[in-house]
Protein backbone atom coordinates (compact mmCIF):
# COMPACT_ATOMS: atom_id res chain seq x y z
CA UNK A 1 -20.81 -6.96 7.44
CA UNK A 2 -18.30 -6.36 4.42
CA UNK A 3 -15.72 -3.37 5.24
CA UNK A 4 -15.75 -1.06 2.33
CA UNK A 5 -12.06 -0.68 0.96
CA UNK A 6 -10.86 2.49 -0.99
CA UNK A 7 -7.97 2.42 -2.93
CA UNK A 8 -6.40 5.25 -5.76
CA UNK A 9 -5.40 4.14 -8.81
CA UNK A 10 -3.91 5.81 -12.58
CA UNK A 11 -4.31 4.81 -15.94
CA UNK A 12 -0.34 3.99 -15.60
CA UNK A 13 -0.90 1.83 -12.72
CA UNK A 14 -4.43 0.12 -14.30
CA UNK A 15 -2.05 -3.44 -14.13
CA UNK A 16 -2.51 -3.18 -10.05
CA UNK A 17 -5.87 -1.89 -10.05
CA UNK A 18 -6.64 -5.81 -12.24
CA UNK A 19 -4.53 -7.75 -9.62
CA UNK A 20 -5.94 -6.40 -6.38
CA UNK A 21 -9.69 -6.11 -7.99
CA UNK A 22 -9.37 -9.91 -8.99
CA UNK A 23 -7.68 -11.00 -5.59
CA UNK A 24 -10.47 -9.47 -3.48
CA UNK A 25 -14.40 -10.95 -4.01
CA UNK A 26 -17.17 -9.05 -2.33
CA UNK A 27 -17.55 -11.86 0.32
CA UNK A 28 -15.60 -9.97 3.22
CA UNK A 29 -14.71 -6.20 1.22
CA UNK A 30 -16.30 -4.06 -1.47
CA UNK A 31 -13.67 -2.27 -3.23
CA UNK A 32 -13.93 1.03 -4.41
CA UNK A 33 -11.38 2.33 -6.53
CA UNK A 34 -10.61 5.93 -6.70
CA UNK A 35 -9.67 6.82 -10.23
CA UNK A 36 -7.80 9.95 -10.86
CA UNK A 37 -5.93 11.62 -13.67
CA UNK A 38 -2.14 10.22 -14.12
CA UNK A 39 -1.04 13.92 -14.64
CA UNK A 40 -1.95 14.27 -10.82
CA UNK A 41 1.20 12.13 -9.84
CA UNK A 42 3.33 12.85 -12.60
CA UNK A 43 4.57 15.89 -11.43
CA UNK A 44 4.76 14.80 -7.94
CA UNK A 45 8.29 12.81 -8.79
CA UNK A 46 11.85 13.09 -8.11
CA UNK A 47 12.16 16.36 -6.58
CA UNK A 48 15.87 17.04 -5.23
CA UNK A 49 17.04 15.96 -1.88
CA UNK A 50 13.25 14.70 -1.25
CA UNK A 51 11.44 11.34 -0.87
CA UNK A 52 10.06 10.68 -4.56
CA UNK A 53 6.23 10.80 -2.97
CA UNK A 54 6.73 14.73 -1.06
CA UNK A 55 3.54 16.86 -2.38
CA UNK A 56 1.36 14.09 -2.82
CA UNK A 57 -1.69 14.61 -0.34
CA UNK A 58 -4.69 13.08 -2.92
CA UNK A 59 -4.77 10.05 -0.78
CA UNK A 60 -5.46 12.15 2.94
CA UNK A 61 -7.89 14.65 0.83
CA UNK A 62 -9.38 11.65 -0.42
CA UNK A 63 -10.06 10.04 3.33
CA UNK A 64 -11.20 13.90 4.68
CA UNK A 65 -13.74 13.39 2.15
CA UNK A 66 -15.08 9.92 3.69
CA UNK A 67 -15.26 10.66 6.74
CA UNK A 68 -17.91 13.78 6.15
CA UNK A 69 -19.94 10.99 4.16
CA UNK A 70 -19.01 7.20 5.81
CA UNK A 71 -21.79 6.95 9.23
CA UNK A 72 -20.21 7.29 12.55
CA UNK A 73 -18.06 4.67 13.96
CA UNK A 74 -18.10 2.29 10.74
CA UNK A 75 -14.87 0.86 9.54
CA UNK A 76 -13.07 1.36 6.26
CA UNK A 77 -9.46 0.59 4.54
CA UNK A 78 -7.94 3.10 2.65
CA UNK A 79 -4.32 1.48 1.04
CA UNK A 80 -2.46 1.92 -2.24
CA UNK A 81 -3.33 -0.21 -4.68
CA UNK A 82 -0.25 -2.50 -5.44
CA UNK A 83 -1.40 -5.10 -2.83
CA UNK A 84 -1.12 -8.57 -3.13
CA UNK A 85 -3.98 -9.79 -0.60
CA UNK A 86 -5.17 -12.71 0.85
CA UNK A 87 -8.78 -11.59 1.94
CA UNK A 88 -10.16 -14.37 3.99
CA UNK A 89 -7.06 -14.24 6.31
CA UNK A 90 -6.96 -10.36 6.20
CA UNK A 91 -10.87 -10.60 7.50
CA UNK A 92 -10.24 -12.88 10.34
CA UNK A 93 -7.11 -10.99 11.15
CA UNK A 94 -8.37 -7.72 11.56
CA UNK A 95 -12.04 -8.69 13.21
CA UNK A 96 -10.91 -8.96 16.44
CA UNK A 97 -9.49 -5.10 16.23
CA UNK A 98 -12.56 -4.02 15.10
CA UNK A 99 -14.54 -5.81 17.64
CA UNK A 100 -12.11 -3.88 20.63
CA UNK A 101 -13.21 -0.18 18.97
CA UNK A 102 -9.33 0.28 18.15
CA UNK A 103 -9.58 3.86 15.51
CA UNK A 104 -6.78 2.74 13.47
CA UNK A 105 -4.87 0.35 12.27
CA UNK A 106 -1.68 0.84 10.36
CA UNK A 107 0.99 -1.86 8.21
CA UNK A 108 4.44 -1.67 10.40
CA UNK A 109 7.45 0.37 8.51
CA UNK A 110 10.45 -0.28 10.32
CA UNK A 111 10.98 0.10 13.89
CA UNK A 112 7.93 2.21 15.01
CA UNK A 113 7.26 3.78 12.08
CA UNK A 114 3.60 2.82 10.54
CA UNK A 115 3.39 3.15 6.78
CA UNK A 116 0.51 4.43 5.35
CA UNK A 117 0.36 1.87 2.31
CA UNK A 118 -2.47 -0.05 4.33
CA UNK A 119 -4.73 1.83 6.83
CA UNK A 120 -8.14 0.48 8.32
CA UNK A 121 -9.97 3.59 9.49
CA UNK A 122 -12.95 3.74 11.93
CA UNK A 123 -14.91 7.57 11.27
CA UNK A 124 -14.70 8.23 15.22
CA UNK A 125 -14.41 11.97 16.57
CA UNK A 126 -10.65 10.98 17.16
CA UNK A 127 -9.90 9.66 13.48
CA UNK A 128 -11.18 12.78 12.33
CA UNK A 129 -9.14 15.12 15.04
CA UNK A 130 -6.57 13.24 13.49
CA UNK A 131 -6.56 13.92 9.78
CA UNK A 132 -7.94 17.49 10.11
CA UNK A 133 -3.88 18.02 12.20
CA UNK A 134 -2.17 16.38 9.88
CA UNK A 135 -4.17 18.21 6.64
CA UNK A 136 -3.12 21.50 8.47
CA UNK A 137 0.38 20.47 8.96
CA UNK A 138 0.68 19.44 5.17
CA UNK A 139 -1.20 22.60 3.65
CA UNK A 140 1.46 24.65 5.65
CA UNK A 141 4.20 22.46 4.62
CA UNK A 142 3.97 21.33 0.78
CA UNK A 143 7.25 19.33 0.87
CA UNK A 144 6.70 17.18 3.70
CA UNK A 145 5.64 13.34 3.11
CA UNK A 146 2.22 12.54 4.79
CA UNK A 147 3.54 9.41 6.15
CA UNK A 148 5.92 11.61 8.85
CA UNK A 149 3.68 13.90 9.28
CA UNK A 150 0.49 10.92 9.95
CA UNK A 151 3.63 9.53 12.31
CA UNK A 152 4.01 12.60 14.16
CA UNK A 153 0.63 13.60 15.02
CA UNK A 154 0.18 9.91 16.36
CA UNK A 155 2.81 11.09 19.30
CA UNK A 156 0.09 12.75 20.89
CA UNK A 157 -3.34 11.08 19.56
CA UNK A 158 -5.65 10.72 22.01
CA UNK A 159 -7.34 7.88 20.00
CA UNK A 160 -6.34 3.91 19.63
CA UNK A 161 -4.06 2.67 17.04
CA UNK A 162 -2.55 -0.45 16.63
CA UNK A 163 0.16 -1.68 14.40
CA UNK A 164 -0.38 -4.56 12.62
CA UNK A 165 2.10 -7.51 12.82
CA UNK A 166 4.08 -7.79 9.85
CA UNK A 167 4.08 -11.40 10.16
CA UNK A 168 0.19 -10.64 8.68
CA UNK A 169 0.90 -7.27 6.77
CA UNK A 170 3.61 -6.20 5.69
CA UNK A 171 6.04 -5.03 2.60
CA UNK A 172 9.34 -6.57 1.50
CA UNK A 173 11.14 -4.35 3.83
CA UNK A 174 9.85 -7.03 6.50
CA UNK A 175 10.47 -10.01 4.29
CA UNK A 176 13.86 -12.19 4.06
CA UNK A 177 13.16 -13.86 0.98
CA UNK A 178 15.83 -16.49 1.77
CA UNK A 179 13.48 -17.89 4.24
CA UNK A 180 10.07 -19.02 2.70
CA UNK A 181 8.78 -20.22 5.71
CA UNK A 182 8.41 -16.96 7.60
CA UNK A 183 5.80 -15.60 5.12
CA UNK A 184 3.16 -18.01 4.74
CA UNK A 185 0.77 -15.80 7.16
CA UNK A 186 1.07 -13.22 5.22
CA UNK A 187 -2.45 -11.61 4.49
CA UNK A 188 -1.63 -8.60 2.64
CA UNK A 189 1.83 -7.64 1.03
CA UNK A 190 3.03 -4.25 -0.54
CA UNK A 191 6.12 -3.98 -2.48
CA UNK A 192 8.33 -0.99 -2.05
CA UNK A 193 10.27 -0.42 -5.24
CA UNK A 194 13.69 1.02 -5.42
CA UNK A 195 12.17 4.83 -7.52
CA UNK A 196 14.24 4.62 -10.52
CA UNK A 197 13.23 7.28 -13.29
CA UNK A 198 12.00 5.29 -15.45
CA UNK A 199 8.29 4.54 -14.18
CA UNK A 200 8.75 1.37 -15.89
CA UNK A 201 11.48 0.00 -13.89
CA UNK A 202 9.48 0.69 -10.70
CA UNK A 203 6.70 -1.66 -11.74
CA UNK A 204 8.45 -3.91 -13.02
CA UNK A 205 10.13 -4.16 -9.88
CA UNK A 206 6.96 -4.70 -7.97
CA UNK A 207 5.29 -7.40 -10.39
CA UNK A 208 8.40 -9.26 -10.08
CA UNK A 209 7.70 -9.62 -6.69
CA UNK A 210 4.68 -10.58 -7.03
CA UNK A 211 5.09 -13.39 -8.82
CA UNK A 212 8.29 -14.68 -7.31
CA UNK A 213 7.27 -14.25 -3.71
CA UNK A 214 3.01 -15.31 -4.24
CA UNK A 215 2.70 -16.86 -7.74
CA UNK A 216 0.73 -14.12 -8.58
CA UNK A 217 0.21 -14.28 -12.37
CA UNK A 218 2.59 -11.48 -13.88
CA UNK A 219 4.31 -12.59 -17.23
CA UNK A 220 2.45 -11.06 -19.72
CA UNK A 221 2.87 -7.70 -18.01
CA UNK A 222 6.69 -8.31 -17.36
CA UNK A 223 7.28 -9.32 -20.87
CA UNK A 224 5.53 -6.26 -22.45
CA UNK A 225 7.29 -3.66 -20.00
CA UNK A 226 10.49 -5.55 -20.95
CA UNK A 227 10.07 -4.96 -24.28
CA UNK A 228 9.78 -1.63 -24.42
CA UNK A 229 13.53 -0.75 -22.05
CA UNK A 230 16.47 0.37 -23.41
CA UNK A 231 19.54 -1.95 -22.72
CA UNK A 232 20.36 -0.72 -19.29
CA UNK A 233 16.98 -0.72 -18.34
CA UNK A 234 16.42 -4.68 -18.99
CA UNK A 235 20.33 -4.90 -17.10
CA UNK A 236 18.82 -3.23 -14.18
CA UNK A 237 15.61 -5.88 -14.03
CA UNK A 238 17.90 -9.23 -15.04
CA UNK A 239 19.49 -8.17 -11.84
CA UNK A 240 16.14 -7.73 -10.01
CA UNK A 241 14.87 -10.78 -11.15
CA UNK A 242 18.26 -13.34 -10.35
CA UNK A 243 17.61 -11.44 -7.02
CA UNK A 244 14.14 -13.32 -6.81
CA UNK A 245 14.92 -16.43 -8.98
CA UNK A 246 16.63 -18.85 -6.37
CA UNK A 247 13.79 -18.52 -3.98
CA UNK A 248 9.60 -18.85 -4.66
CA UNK A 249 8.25 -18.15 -1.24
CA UNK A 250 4.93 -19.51 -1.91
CA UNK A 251 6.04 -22.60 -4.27
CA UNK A 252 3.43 -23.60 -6.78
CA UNK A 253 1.63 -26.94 -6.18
């Protein structure tokens, strides 16, 4: 049975909705992108002495939503969409989780931190106990970021969770790009980008990645983004890019 996969996406952003939509087939996933207007995350940017993302709940009132609708104890991803994803391995990865009844899964952060980039989400009473703690927590608290808050509540969940190995999922916060061989079981990759100002910058950042560390086909995208920087601006990503340029961790054939 395919697990239905939700994912947001913004008319900036439409260059990660193509990848992950033309990675993933409807052999093992049906992908449902979540369309909403870019003004919803402009303003939700660079506020003082806060992580860049603080305010930003669309993607928790999103999953509320599914799990009034999705039937009882089916399965479902929820992630951002600038994925790179390698879907038969992420199937056969995450079947035998499913098949033990686990309620969540999570991608690892750092130490025991999950990161809620890449979440597969069964609609049990527990999931939903969950979310409806955390959706209080944030309505009372606009500035916190719903990753510590989803990290908090999971102190005292009485559901399952399990956090995936980031030898299988993972973002480049987990990857040593200096050694290629570590990262060839790698089913599903996010990269985090460093939140310059420039929204440009921080995509550029992230196709780079993608086709350095998994071939993915980026150039035309690079090149036009390029284009349109200021001098510092294409600085900043000739720097980013002799970061990557030494080492391709999944060499071309």
């Amino acid at each position: 049975m395919n697990i239905p996969w939700y994912f947001l996406w913004s008319e900036r952003y439409d260059v990660f909705c193509d990848i992950l939509t033309g990675l993933v087939s409807d052999k093992y996933f049906d992908l449902y992108p979540i369309e909403k207007p870019q003004e919803l995350f402009n303003n939700t940017t660079y506020k003082k002495d806060l992580h860049f993302l603080c305010g930003m709940y669309l993607k928790d009132y999103e999953i509320m939503k599914l799990l009034e609708v999705i039937p009882e104890n089916q399965y479902f991803i929820f992630s951002d969409v600038d994925l790179v994803v390698e879907e038969e391995a992420l199937y056969n990865y995450l079947t035998p989780f499913i098949e033990k009844g686990i309620d969540m899964m999570f991608m690892k952060e750092n130490d025991d931190v999950v990161n809620v980039g890449f979440m597969v989400i069964k609609n049990s009473t527990h999931t939903k106990n969950l979310f409806n703690s955390v959706m209080k927590v944030l309505n009372e608290n606009p500035n916190l970021l719903d990753q510590t808050v989803i990290n908090d509540a999971l102190k005292g969940w009485e559901g399952t969770y399990e956090v995936l190995s980031p030898k299988y999922i993972t973002s480049n916060v987990n990857i040593d790009i200096q050694k290629p061989e570590n990262t060839e079981s790698i089913c599903v990759f996010q990269p985090l980008c460093t939140a310059f100002k420039d929204y440009r910058l921080n995509i550029l950042e992230k196709l780079i990645s993608f086709k350095f560390l998994f071939n993915v086909n980026t150039d035309e995208h690079i090149e036009e983004l390029i284009s349109q920087l200021d001098d510092e601006g294409k600085f900043i990503i000739n720097q980013i890019i002799n970061l990557y340029r030494p080492t391709s961790l999944h060499s071309e054939s």
